[in-house]
Protein backbone atom coordinates (compact mmCIF):
# COMPACT_ATOMS: atom_id res chain seq x y z
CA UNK A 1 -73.78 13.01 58.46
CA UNK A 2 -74.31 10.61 61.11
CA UNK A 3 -72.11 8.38 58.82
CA UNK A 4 -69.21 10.56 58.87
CA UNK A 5 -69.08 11.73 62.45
CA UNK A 6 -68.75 7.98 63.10
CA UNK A 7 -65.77 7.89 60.96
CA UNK A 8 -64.16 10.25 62.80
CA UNK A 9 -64.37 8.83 65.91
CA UNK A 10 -62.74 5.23 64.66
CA UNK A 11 -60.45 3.98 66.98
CA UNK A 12 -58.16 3.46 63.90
CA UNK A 13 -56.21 6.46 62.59
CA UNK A 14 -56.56 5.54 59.23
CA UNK A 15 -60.24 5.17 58.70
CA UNK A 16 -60.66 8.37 60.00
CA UNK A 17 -61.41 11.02 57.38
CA UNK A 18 -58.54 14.02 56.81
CA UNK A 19 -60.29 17.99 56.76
CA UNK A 20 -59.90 17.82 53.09
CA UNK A 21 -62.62 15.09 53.26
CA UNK A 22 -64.63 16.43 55.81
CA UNK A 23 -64.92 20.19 54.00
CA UNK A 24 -66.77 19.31 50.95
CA UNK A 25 -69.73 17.74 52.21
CA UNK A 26 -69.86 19.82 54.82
CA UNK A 27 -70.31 23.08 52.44
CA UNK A 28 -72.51 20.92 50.29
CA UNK A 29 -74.88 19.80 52.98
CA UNK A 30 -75.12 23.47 54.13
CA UNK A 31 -75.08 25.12 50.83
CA UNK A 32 -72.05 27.07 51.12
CA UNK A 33 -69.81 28.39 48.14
CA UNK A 34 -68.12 31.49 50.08
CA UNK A 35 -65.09 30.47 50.47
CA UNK A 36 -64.64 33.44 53.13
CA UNK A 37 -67.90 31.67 55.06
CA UNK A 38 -67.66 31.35 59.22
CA UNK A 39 -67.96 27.43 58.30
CA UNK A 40 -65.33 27.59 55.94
CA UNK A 41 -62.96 29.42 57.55
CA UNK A 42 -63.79 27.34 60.94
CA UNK A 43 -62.84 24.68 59.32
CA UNK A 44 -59.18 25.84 57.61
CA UNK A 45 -57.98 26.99 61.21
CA UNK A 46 -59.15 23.88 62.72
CA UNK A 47 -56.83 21.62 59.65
CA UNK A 48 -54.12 24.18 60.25
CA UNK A 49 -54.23 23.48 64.32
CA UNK A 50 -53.83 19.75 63.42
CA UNK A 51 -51.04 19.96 61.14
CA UNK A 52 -49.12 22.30 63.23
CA UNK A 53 -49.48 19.43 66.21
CA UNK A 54 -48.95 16.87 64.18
CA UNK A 55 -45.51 18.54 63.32
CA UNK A 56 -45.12 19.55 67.10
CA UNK A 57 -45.57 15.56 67.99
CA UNK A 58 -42.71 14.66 65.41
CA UNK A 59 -40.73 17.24 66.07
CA UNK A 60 -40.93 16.15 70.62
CA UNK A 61 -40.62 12.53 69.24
CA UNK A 62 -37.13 13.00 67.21
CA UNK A 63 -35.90 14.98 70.72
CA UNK A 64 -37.68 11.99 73.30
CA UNK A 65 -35.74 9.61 71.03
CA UNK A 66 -32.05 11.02 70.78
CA UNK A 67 -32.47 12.43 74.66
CA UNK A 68 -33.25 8.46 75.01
CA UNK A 69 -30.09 7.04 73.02
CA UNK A 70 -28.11 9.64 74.86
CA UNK A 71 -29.47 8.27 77.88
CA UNK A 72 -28.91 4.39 77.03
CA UNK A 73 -25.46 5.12 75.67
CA UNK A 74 -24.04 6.65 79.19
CA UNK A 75 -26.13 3.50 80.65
CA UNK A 76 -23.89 0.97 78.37
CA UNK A 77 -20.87 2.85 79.54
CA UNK A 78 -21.81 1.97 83.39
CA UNK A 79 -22.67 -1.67 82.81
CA UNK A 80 -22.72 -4.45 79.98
CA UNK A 81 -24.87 -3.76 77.00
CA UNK A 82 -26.41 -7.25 77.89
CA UNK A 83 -27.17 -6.10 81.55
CA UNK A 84 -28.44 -2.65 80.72
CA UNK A 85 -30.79 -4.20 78.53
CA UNK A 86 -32.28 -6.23 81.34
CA UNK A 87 -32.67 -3.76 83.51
CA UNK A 88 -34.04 -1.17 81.28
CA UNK A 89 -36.80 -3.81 81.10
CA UNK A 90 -37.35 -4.24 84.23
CA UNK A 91 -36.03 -7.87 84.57
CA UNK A 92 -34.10 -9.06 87.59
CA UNK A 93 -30.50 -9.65 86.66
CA UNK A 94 -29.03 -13.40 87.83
CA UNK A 95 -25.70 -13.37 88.83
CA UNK A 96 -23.65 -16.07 86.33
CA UNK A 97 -20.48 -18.24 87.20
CA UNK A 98 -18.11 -18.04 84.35
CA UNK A 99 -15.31 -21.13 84.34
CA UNK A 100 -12.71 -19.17 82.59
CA UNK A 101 -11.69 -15.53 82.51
CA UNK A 102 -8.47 -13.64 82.40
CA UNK A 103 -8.57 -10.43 85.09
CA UNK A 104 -6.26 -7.33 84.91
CA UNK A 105 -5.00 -5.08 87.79
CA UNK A 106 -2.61 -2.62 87.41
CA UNK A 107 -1.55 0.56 89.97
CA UNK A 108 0.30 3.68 90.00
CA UNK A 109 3.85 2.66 92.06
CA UNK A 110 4.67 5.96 94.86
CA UNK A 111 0.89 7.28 93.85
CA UNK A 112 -0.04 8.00 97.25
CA UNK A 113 3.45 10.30 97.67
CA UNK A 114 2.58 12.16 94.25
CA UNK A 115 -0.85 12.77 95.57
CA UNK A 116 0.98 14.23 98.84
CA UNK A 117 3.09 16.69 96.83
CA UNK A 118 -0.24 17.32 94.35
CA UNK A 119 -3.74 19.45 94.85
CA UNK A 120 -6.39 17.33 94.66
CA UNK A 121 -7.98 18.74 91.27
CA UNK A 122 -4.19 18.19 89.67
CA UNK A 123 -4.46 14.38 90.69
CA UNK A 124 -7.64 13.93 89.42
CA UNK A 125 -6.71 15.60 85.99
CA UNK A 126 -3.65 13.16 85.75
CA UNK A 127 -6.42 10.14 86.62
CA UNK A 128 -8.87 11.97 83.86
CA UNK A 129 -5.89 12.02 81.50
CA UNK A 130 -4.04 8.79 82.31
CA UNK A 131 -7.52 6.42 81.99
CA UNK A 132 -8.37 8.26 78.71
CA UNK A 133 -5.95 7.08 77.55
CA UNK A 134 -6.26 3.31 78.94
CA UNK A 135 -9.85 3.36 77.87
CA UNK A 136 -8.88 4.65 74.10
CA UNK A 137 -6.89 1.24 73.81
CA UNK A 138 -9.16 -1.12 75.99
CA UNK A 139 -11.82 -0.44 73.17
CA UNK A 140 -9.50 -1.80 70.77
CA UNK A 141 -9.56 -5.22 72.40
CA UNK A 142 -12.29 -7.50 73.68
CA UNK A 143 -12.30 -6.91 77.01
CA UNK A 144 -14.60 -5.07 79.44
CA UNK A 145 -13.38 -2.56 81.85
CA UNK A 146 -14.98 -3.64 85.15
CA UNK A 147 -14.13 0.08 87.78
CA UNK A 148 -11.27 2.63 88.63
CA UNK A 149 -10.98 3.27 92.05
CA UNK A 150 -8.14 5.75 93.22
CA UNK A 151 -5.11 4.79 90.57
CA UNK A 152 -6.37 1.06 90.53
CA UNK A 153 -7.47 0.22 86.90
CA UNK A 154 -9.31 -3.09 86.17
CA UNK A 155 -9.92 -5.09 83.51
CA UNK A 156 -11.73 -8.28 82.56
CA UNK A 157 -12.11 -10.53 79.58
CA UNK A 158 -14.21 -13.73 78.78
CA UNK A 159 -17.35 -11.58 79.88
CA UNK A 160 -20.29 -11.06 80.01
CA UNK A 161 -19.94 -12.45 76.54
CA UNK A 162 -17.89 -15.26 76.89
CA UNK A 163 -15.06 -15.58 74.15
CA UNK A 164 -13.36 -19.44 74.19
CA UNK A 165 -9.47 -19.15 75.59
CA UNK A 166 -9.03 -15.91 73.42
CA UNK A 167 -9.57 -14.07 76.98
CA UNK A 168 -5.98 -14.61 78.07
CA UNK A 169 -4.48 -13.05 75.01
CA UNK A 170 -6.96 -10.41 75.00
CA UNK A 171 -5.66 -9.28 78.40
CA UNK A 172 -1.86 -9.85 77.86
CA UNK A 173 -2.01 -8.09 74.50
CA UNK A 174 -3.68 -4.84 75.82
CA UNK A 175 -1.21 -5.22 79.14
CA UNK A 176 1.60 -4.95 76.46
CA UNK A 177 -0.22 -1.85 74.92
CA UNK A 178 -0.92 0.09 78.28
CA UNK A 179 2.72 -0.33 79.67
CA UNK A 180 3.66 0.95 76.32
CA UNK A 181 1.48 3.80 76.31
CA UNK A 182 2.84 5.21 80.00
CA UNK A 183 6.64 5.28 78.62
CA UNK A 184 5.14 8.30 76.39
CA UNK A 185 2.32 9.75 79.22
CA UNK A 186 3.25 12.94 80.13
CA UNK A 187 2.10 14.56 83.70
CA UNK A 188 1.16 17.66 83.09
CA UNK A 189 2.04 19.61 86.72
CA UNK A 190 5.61 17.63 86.83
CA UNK A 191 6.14 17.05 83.07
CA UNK A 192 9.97 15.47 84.52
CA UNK A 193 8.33 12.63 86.61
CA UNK A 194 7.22 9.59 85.03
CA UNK A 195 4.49 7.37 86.31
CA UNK A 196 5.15 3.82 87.08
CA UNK A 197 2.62 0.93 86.06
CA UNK A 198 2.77 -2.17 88.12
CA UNK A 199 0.73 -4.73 85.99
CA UNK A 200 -0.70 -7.99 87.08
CA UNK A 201 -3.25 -10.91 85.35
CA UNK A 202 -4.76 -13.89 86.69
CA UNK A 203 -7.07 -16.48 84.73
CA UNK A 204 -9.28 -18.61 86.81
CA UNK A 205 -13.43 -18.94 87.44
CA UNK A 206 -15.44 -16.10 88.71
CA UNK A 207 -19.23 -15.00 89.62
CA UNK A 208 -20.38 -12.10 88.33
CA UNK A 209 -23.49 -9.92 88.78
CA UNK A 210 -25.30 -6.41 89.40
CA UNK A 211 -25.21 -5.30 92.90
CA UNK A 212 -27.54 -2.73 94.21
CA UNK A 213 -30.16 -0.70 92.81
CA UNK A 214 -29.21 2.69 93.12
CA UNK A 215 -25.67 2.98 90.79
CA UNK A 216 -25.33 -1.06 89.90
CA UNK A 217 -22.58 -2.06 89.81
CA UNK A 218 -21.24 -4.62 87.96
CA UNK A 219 -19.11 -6.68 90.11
CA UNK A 220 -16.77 -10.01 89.69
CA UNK A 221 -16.62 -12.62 93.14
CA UNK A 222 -14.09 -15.58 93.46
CA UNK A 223 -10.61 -16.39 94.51
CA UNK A 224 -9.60 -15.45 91.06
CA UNK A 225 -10.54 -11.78 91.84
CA UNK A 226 -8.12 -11.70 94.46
CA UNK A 227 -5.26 -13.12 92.96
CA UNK A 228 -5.22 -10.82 90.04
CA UNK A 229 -4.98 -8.44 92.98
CA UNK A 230 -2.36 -9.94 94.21
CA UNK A 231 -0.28 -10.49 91.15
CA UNK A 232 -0.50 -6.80 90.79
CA UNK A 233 0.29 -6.00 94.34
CA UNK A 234 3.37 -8.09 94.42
CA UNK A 235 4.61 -7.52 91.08
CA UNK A 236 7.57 -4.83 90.35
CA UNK A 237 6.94 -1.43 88.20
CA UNK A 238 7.09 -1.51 84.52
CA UNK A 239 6.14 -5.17 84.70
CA UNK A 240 3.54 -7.78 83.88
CA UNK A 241 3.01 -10.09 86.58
CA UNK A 242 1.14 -13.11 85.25
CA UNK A 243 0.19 -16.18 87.38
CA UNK A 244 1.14 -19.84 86.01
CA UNK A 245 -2.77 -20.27 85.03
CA UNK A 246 -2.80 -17.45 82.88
CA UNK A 247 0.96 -18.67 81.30
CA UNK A 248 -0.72 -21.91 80.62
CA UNK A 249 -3.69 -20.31 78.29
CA UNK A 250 -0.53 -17.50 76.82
CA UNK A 251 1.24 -20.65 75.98
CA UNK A 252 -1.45 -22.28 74.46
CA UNK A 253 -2.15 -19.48 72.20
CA UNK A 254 1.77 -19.02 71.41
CA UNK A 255 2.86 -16.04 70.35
CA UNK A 256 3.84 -14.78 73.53
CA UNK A 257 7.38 -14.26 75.46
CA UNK A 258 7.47 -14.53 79.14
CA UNK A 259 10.33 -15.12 81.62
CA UNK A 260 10.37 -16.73 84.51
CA UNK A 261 10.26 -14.56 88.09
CA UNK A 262 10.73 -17.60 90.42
CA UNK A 263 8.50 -18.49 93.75
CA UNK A 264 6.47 -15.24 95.29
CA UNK A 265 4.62 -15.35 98.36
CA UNK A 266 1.22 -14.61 97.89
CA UNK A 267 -1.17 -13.65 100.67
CA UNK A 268 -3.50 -16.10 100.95
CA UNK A 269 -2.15 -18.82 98.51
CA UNK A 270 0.96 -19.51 100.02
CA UNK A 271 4.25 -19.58 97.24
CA UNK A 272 3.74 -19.34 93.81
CA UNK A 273 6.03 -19.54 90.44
CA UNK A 274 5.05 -16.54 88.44
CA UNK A 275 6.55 -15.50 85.28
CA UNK A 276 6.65 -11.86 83.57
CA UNK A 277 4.75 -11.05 80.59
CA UNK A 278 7.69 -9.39 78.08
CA UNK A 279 6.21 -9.01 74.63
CA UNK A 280 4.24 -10.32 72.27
CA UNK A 281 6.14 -12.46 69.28
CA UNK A 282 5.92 -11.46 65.74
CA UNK A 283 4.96 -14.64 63.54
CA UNK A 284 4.54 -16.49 66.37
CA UNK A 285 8.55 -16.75 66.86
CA UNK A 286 9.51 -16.68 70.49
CA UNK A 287 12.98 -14.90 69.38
CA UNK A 288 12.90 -11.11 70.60
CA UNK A 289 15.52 -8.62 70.12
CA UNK A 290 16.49 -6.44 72.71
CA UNK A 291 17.03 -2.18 72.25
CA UNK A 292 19.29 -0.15 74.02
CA UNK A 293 15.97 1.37 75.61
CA UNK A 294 14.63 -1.98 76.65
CA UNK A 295 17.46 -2.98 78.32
CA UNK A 296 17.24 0.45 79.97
CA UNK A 297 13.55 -0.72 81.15
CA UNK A 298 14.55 -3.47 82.43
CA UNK A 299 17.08 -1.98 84.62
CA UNK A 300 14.42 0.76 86.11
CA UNK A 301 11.76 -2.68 86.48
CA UNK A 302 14.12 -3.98 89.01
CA UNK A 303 15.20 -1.40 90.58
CA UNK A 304 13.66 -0.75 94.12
CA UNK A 305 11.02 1.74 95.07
């Protein structure tokens, strides 16, 4: 007996004996063969308690775990998957310099006016509708969407994982998609007006890292940071304003068609040739022919405001 009760107290689960194992001897050692006994049936509602909480444990364990994976999938959508990690284990995240990135502004041309002549909860479902739409194709291309604040969308690529020079094709290719997409968005309380996208991309060095510890943030620091801003700011609706670093890499891939905008002066960097991104080449082949309806865009992306 003495024997057995020290089985059951093993500090590994499986030397320790099951009911089934403990019931027989115990009716043998006291003689019992009445099934319908006090010792007996002591013993059945005990093994019934313990299966019933060993199925109560699995069943709080299946709903811990998918209540967790719910919980670390909204967590990747709020930071990198390689950041979240980190911090989910409690390790201090290092901010990292990155040589070469490609960055991606882009803004809503009059916004502030349609926001004037809007209610607030009819702006926010045209921002709800309008980046569902920008995320939905961002997912198709290796890029990582860094914040939206107001009706300012940006984008990054060549982090946190870092992807050779395929960054600044990443970044022109979905800018190509996006401007696409708003010729066919539709908003919903003035289904007549159509929004204007003024796009702009920059490729230069940049420090990124998590700032704060309530809601991190994943940010991006550097001079490159700011000139995507202001390729964006002074670029023209329905157009993608890309810097000469970023035409260097596009031309390096091939495959791309820009043109030429001519010297723009840029706060902070004084004058600088920029180009617009037009399209994207089939085959390589920087031959593109021109619709009715593009040359109709390119009449409304130089018309002014």
């Amino acid at each position: 007996m003495a024997n057995l009760i020290g089985r059951c107290w093993s500090e590994e689960p499986q030397d320790r004996p099951d009911f089934h194992s403990l019931k027989i001897p115990l009716l043998k050692r006291n003689n019992i063969r009445d099934s319908g006994s006090l010792l007996d049936n002591l013993l059945s509602r005990l093994e019934q308690y313990a299966y019933n909480l060993e199925a109560q444990v699995e069943e709080r364990t299946v709903d811990y775990l998918e209540q967790k994976k719910r919980a670390e999938e909204i967590l990747y959508m709020m930071l990198p998957r390689s950041v979240a990690v980190q911090l989910m284990y409690g390790e201090m995240v290092q901010a990292e310099k990155f040589e070469c990135v490609t960055i991606y502004y882009s803004d809503i041309c009059g916004f502030t006016g349609l926001c004037a002549e809007s209610t607030p909860m009819q702006v926010v479902d045209m921002l709800n509708d309008l980046y569902t739409t920008f995320d939905s194709i961002a997912d198709t291309f290796d890029v990582y969407k860094v914040e939206t604040i107001g009706d300012a969308y940006m984008v990054v690529s060549g982090l946190p994982l870092r992807n050779g020079d395929a960054h600044a094709g990443a970044i022109a290719s979905m800018s190509l998609h996006l401007l696409n997409a708003i010729k066919g968005f539709t908003i919903k309380h003035r289904p007549n007006e159509r929004l204007k996208l003024r796009i702009g991309i920059h490729t230069g060095p940049v420090v990124a890292g998590v700032v704060g510890l309530k809601m991190p943030r994943y940010c991006l620091f550097g001079d490159t940071v700011n000139t995507a801003s202001r390729m964006e700011s002074t670029g023209i609706a329905f157009t993608i304003h890309c810097s000469p670093q970023c035409r260097e890499l596009l031309d390096r891939d091939g495959g791309y068609l820009l043109e030429p905008r001519g010297p723009v002066s840029v706060k902070g960097k004084g004058e600088m040739f920029t180009y617009f991104l037009v399209a994207k080449c089939p085959d390589n082949n920087n031959s593109l022919l021109h619709t009715k309806e593009d040359e109709e865009e390119k009449k409304l992306r130089f018309r002014p405001d």
